[in-house]
N, C-alpha and C. Protein backbone atom coordinates (compact mmCIF):
# COMPACT_ATOMS: atom_id res chain seq x y z
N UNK A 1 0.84 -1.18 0.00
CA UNK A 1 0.00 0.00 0.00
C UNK A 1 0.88 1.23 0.00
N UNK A 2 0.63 2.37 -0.69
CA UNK A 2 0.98 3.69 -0.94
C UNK A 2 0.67 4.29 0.02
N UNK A 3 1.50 5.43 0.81
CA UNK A 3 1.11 6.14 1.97
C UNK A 3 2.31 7.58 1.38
N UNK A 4 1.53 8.53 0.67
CA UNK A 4 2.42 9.75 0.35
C UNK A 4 3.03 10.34 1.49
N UNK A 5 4.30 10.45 1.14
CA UNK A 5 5.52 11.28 1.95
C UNK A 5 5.91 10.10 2.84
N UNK A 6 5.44 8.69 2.78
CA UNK A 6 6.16 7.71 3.53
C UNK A 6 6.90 6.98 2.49
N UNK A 7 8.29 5.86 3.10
CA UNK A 7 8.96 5.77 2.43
C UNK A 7 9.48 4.23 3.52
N UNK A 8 9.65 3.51 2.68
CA UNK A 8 9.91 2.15 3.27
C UNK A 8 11.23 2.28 3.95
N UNK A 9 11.77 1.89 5.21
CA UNK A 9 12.72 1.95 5.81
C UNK A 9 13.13 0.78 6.52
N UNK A 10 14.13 0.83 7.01
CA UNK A 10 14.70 -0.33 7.94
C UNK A 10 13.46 -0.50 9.09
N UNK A 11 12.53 -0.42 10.26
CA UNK A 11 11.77 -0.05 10.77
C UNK A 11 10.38 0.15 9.67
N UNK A 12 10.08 0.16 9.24
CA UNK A 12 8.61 0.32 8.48
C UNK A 12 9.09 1.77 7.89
N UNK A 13 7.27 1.91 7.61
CA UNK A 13 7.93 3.22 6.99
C UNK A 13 7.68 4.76 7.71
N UNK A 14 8.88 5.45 7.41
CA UNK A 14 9.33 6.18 8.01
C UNK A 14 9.15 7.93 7.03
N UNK A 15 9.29 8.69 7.80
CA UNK A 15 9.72 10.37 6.80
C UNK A 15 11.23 10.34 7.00
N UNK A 16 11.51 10.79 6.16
CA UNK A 16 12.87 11.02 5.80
C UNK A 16 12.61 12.48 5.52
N UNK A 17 14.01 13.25 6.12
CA UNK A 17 14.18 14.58 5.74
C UNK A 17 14.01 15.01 4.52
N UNK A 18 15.11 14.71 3.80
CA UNK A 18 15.15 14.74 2.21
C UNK A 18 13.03 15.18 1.74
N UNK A 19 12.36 14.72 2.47
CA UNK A 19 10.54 14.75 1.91
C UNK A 19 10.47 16.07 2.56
N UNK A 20 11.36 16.90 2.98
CA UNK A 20 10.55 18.32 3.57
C UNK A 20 11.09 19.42 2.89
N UNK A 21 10.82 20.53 3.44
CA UNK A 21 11.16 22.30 2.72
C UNK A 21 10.19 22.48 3.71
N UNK A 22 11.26 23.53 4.63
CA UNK A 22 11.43 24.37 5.49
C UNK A 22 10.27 23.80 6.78
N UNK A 23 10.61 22.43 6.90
CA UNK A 23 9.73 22.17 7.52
C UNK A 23 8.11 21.17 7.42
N UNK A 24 7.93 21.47 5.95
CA UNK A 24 6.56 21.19 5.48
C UNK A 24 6.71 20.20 4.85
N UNK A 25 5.90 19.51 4.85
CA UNK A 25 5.77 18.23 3.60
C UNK A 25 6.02 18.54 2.32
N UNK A 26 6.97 17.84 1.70
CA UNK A 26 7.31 18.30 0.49
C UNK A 26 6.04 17.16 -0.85
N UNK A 27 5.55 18.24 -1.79
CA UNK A 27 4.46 17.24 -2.22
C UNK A 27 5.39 16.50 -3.23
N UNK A 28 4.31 15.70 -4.04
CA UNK A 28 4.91 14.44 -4.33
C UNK A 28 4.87 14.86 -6.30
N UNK A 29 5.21 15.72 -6.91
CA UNK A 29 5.23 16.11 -8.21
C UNK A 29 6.81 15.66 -8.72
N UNK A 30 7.15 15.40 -9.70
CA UNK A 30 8.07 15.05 -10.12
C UNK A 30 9.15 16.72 -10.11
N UNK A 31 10.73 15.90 -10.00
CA UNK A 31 12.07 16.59 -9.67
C UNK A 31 12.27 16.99 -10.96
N UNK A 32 12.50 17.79 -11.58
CA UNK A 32 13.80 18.36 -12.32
C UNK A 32 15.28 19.12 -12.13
N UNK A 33 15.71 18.81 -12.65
CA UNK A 33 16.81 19.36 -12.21
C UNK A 33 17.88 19.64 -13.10
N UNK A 34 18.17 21.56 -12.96
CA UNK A 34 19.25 22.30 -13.68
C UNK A 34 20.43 22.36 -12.99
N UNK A 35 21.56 22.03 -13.96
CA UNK A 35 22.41 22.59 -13.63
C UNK A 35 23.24 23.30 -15.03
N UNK A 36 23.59 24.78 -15.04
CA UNK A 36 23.87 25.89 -16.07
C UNK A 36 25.55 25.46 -16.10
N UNK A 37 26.09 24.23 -15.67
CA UNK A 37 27.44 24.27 -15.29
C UNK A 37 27.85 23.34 -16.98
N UNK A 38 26.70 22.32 -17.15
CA UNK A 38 26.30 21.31 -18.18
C UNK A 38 26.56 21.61 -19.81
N UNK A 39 27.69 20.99 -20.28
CA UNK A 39 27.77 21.44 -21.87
C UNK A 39 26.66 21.45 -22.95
N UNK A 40 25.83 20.65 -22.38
CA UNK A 40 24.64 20.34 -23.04
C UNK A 40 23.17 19.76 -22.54
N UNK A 41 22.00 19.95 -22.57
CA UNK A 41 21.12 20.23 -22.46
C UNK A 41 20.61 18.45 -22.02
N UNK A 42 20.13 18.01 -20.91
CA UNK A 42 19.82 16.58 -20.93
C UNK A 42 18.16 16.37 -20.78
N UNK A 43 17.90 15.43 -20.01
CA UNK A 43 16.57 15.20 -19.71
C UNK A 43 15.69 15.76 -18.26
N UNK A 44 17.05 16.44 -17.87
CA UNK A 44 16.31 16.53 -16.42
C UNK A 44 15.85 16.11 -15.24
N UNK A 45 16.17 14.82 -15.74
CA UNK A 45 15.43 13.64 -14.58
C UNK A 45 16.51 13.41 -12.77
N UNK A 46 17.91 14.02 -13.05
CA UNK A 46 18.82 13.72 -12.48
C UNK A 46 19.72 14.61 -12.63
N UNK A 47 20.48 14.83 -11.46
CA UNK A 47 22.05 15.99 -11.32
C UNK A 47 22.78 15.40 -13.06
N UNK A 48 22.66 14.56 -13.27
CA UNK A 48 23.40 13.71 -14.38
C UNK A 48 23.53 14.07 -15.54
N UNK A 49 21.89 13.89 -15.59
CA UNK A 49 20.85 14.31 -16.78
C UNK A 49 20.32 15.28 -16.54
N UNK A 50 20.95 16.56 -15.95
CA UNK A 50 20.14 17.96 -15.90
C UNK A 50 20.02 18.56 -17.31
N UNK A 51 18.85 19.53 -17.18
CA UNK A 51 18.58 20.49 -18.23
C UNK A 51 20.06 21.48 -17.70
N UNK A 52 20.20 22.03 -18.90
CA UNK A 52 21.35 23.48 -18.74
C UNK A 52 20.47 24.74 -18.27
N UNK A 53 19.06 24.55 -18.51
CA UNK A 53 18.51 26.05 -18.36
C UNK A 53 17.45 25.95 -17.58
N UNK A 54 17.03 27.08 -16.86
CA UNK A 54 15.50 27.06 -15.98
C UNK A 54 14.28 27.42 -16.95
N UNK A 55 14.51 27.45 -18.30
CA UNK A 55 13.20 27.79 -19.15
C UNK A 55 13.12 26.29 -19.35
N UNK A 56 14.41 25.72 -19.47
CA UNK A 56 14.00 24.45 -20.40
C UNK A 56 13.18 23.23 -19.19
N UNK A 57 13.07 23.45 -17.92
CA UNK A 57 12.88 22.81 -17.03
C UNK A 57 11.11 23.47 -16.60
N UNK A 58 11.17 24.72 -16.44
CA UNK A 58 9.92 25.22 -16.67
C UNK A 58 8.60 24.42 -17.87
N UNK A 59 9.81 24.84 -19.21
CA UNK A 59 8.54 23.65 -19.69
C UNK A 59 8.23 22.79 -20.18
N UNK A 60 9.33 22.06 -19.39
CA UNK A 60 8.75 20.34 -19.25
C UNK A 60 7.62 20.10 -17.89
N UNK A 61 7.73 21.26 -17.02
CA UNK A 61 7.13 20.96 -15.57
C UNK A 61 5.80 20.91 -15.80
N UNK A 62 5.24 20.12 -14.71
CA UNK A 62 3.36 20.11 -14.47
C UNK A 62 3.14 20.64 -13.23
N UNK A 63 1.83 21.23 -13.05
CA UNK A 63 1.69 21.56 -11.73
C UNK A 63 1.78 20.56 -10.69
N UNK A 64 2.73 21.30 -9.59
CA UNK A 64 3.00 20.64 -8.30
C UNK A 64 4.38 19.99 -8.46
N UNK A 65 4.92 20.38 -9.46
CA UNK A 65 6.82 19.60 -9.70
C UNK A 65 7.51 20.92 -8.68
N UNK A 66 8.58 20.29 -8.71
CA UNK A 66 9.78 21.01 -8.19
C UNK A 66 11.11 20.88 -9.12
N UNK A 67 11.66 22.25 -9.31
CA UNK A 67 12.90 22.72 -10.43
C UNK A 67 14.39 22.51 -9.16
N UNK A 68 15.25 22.07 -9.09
CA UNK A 68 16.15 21.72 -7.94
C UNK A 68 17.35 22.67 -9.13
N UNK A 69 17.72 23.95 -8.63
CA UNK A 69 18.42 24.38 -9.63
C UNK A 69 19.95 24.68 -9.06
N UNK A 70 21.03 24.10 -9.78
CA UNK A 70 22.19 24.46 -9.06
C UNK A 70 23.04 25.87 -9.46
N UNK A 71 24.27 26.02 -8.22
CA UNK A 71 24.86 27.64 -8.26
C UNK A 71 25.53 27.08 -9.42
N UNK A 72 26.19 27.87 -10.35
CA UNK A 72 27.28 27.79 -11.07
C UNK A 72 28.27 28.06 -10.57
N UNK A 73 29.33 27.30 -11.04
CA UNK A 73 30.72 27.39 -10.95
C UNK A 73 31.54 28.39 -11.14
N UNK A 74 32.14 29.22 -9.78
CA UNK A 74 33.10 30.47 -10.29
C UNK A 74 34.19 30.35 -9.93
N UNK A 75 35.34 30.75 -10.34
CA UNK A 75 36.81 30.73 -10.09
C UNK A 75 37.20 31.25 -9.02
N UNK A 76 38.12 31.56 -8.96
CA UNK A 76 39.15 32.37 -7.89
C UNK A 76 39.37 33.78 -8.20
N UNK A 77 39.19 33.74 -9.44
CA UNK A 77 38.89 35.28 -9.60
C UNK A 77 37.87 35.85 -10.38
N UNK A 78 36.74 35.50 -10.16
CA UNK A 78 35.36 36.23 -10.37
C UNK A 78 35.30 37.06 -9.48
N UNK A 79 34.74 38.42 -9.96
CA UNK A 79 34.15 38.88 -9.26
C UNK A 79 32.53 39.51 -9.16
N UNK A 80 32.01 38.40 -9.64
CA UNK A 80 30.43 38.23 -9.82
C UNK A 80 30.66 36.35 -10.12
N UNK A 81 29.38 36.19 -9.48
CA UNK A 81 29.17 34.80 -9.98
C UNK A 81 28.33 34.28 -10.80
N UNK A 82 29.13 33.18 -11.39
CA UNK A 82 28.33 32.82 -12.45
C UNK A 82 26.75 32.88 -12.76
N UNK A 83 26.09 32.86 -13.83
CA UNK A 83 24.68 33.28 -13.40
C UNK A 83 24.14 32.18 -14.79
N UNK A 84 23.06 32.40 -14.36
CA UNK A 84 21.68 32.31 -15.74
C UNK A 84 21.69 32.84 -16.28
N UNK A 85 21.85 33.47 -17.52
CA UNK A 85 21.64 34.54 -18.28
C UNK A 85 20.11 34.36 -18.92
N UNK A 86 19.09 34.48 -18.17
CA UNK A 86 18.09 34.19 -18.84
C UNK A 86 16.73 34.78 -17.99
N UNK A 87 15.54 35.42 -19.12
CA UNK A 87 14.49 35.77 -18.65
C UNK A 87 13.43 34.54 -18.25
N UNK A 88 13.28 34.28 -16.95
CA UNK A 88 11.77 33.21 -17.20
C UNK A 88 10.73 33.51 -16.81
N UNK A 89 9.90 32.94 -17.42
CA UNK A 89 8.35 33.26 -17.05
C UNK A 89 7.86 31.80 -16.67
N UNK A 90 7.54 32.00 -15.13
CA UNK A 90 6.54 30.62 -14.88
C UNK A 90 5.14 31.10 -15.34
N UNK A 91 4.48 29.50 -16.41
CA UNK A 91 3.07 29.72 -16.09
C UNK A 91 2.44 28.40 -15.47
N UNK A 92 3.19 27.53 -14.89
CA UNK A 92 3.12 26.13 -14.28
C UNK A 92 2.61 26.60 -13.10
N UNK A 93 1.41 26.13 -12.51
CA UNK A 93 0.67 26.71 -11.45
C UNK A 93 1.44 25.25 -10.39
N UNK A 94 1.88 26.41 -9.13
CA UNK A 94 2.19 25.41 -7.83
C UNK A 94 3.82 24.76 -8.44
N UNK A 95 4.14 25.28 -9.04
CA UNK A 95 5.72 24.75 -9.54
C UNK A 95 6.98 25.53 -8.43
N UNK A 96 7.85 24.97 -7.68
CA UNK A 96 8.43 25.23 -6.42
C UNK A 96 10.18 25.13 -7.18
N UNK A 97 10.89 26.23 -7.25
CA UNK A 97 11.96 26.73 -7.70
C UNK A 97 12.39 26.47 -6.28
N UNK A 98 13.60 25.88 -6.27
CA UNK A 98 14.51 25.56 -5.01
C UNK A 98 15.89 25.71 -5.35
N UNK A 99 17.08 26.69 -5.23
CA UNK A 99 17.98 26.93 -5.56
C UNK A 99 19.21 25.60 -4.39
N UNK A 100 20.18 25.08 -5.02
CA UNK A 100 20.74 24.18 -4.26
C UNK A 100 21.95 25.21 -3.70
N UNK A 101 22.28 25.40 -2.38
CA UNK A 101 22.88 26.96 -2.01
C UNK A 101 24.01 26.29 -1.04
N UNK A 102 24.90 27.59 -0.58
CA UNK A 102 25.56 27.39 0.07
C UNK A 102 25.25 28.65 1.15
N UNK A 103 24.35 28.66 1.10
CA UNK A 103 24.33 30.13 1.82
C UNK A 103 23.32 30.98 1.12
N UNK A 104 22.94 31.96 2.06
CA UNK A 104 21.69 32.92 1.36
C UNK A 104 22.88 34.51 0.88
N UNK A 105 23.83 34.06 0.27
CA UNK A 105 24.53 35.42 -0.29
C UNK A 105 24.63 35.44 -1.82
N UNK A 106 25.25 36.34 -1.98
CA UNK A 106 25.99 36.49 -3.61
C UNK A 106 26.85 35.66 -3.85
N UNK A 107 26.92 34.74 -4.77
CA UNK A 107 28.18 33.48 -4.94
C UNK A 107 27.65 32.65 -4.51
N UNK A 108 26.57 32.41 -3.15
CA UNK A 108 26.21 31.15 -2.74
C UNK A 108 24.83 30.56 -3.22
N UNK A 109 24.32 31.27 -3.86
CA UNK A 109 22.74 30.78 -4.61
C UNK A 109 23.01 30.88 -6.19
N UNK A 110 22.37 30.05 -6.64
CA UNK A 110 21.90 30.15 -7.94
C UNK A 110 21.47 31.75 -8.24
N UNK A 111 22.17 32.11 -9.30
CA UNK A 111 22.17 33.73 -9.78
C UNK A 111 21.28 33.80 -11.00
N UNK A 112 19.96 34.78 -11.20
CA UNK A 112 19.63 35.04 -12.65
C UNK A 112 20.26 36.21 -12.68
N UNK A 113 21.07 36.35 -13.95
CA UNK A 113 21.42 37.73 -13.85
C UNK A 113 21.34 38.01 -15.51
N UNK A 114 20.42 38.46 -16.69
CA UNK A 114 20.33 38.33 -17.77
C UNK A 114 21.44 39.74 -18.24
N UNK A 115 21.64 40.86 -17.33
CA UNK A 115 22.10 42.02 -18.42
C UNK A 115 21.45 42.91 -19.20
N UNK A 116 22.08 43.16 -20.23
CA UNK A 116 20.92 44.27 -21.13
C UNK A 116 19.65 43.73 -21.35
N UNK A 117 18.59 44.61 -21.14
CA UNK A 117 17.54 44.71 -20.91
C UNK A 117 16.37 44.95 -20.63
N UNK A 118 15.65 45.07 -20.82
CA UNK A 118 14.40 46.06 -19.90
C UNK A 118 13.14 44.61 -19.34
N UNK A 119 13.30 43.81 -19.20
CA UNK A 119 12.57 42.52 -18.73
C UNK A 119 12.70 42.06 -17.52
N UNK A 120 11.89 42.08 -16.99
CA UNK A 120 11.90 41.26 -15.42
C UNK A 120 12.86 40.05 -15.66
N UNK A 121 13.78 39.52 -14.80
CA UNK A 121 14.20 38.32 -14.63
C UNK A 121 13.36 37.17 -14.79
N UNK A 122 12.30 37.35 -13.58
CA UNK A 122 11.65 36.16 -13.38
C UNK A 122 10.04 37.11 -13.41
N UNK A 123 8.93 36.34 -14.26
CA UNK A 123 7.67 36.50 -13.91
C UNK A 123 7.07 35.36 -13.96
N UNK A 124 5.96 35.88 -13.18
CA UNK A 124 5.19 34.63 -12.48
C UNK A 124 4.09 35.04 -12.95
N UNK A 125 3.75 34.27 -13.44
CA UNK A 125 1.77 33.80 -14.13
C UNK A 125 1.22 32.93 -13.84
N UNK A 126 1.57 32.26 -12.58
CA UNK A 126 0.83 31.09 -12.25
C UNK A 126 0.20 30.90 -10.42
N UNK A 127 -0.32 30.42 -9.82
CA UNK A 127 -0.70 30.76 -8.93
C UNK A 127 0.14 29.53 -7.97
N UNK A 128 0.53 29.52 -6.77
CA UNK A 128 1.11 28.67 -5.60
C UNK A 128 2.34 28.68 -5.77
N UNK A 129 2.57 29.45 -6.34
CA UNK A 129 4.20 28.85 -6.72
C UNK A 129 5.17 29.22 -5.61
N UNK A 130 6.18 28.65 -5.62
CA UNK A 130 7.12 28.70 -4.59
C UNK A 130 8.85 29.00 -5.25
N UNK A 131 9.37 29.97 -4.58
CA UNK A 131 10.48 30.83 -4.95
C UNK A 131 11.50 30.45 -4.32
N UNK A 132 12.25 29.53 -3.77
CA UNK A 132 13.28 29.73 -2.59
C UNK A 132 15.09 29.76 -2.74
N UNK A 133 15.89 30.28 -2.48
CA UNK A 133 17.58 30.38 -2.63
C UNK A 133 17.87 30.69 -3.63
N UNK A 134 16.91 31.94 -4.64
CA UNK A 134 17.42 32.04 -6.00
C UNK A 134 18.09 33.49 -5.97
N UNK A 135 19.14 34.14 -6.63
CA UNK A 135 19.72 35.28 -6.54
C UNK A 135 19.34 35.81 -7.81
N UNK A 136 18.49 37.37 -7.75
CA UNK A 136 18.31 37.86 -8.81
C UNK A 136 19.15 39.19 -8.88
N UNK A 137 20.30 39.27 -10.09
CA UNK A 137 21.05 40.41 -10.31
C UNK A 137 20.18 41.25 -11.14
N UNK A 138 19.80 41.96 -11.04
CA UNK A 138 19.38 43.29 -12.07
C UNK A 138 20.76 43.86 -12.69
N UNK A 139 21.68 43.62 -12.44
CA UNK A 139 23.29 44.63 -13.31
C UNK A 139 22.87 44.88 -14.51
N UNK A 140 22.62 46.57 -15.06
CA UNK A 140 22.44 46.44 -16.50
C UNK A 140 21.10 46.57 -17.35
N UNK A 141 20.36 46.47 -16.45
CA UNK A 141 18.70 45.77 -16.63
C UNK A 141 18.03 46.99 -16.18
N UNK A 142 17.14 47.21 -16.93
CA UNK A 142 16.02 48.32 -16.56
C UNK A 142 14.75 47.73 -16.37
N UNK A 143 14.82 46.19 -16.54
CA UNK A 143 13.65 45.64 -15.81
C UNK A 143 13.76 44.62 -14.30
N UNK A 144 14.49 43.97 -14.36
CA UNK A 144 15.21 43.79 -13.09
C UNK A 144 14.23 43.24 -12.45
N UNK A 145 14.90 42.14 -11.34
CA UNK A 145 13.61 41.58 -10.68
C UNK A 145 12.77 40.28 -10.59
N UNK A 146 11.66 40.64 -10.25
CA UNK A 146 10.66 39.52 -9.80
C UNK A 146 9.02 40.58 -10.40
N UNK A 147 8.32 39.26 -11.49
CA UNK A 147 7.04 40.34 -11.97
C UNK A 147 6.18 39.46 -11.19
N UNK A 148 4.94 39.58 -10.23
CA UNK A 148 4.24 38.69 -10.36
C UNK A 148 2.66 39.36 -10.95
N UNK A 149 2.58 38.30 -11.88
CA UNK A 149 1.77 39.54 -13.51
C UNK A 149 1.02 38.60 -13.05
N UNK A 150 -0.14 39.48 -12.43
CA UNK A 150 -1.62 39.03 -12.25
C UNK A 150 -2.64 39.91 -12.38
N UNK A 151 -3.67 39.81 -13.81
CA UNK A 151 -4.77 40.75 -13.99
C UNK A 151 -6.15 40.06 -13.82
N UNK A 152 -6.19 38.82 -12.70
CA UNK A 152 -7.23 38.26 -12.26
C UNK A 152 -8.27 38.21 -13.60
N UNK A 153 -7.63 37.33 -14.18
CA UNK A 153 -8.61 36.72 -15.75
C UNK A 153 -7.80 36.19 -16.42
N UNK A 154 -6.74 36.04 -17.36
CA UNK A 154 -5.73 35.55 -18.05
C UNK A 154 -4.71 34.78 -17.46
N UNK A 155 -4.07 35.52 -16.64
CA UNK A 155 -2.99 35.14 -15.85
C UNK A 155 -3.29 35.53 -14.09
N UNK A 156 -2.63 34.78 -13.57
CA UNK A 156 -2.66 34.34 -12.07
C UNK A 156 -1.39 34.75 -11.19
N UNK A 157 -1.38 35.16 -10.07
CA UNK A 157 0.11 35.16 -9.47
C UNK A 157 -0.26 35.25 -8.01
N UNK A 158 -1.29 35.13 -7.00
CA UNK A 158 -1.94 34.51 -6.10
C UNK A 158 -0.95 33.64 -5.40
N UNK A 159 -1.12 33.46 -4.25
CA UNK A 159 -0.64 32.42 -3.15
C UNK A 159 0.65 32.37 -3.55
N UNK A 160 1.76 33.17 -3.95
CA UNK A 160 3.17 33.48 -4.36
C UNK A 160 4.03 33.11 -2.93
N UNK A 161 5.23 32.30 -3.10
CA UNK A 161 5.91 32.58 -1.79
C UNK A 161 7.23 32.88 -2.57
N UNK A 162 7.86 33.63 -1.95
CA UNK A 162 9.28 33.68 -1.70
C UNK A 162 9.80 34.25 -0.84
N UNK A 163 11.31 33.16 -0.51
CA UNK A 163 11.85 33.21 0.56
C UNK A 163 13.57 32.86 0.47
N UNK A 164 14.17 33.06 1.22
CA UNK A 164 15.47 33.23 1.19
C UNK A 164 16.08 33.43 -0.36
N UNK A 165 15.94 34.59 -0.62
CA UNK A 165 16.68 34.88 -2.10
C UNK A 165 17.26 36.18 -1.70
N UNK A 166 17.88 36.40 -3.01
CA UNK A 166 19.15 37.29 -2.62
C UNK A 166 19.22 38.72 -3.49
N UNK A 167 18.65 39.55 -3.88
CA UNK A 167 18.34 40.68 -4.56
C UNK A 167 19.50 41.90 -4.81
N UNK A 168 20.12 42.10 -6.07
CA UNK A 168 21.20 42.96 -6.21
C UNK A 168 20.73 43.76 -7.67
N UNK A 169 20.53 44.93 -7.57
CA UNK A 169 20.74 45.91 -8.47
C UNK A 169 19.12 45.89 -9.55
N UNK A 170 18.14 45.58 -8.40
CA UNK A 170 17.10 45.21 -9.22
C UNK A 170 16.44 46.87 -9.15
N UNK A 171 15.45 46.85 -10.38
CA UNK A 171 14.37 48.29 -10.46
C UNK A 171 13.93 48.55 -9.02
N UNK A 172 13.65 49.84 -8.55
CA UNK A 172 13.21 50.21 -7.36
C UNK A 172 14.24 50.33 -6.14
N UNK A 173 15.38 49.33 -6.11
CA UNK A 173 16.39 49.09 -5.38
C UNK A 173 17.43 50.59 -5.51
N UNK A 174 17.33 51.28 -4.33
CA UNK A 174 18.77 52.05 -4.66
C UNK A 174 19.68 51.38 -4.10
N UNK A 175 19.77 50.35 -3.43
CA UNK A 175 21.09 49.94 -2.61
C UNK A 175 21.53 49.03 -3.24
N UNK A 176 23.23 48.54 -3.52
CA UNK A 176 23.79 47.71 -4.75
C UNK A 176 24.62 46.59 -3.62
N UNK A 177 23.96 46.65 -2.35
CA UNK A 177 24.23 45.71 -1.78
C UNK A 177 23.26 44.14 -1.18
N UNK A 178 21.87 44.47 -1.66
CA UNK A 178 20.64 43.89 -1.52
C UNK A 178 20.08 44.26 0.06
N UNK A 179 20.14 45.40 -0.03
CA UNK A 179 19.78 45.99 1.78
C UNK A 179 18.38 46.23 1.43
N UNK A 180 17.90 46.49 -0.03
CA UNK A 180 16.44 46.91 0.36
C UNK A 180 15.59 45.49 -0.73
């Protein structure tokens, strides 16, 4: 018999950490997983087989998946860290972005940082969705940011969370240290 968020163990079955976020039951939608470090573009199913990009993982997702996205790789002498160079738009309702981190700073989260531009980083058109350890650079960008584009009829952005992310040089921001 099936018992969601249980998991057969030495002892019967048991929760295992690994089934939570921040505490809560983590639901049961299928993993994808980016990593931007990847020469080429895989299936997603695994660190192995990651997608290279968070659009390309976006839309393969169904509502209620989770995107497991990793930091990129920076040297010894960066002085910015590697990033995403890319605009996304979720419209996957309840789709949970989880950055794999070392820390809630600059260098230690997964970075979108696209550059020239006038486009939000990230917009959201979908409703439940969940935001967590992602670093958004605005450098460059006159749109900068986080949209959550909701005109209650078309598009949705309702029951939004985000949490531990890391904000540098986005629209509205005068501080280039993520103080506001």
């Amino acid at each position: 018999r099936y018992y969601p968020g249980f998991r057969q163990g030495k002892r019967g079955l048991s929760w295992y950490p690994d089934d939570f976020v921040n505490g809560l039951p983590l639901e049961t939608g299928r993993i994808w997983y980016v990593d931007g470090d990847k020469s080429a573009s895989r299936a997603g199913a695994s660190w192995s087989d990651a997608f290279k990009t968070m659009v390309e993982a976006e839309a393969a997702a169904s509502a209620g998946d989770v995107m497991k996205v990793a930091a990129r790789t920076m040297a010894a002498t960066d002085t910015d860290p590697g990033s995403y160079t890319e605009n996304l738009t979720i419209n996957t309702p309840s789709l949970s972005i989880i950055g794999v981190s070392r820390g809630r700073t600059q260098g230690g989260l997964p970075q979108l940082k696209k550059g020239s531009g006038s486009t939000e980083h990230l917009i959201i058109r979908a409703p439940g969705c969940k935001i967590t350890n992602i670093g958004i650079n605005g450098a460059s960008n006159t749109g900068g940011g986080i949209l959550l584009d909701d005109d209650g009829s078309t598009k949705t952005a309702f029951g939004v969370t985000i949490e531990n992310c890391h904000f540098k040089n986005c629209v509205g921001t005068t501080a280039t240290n993520a103080a506001t």
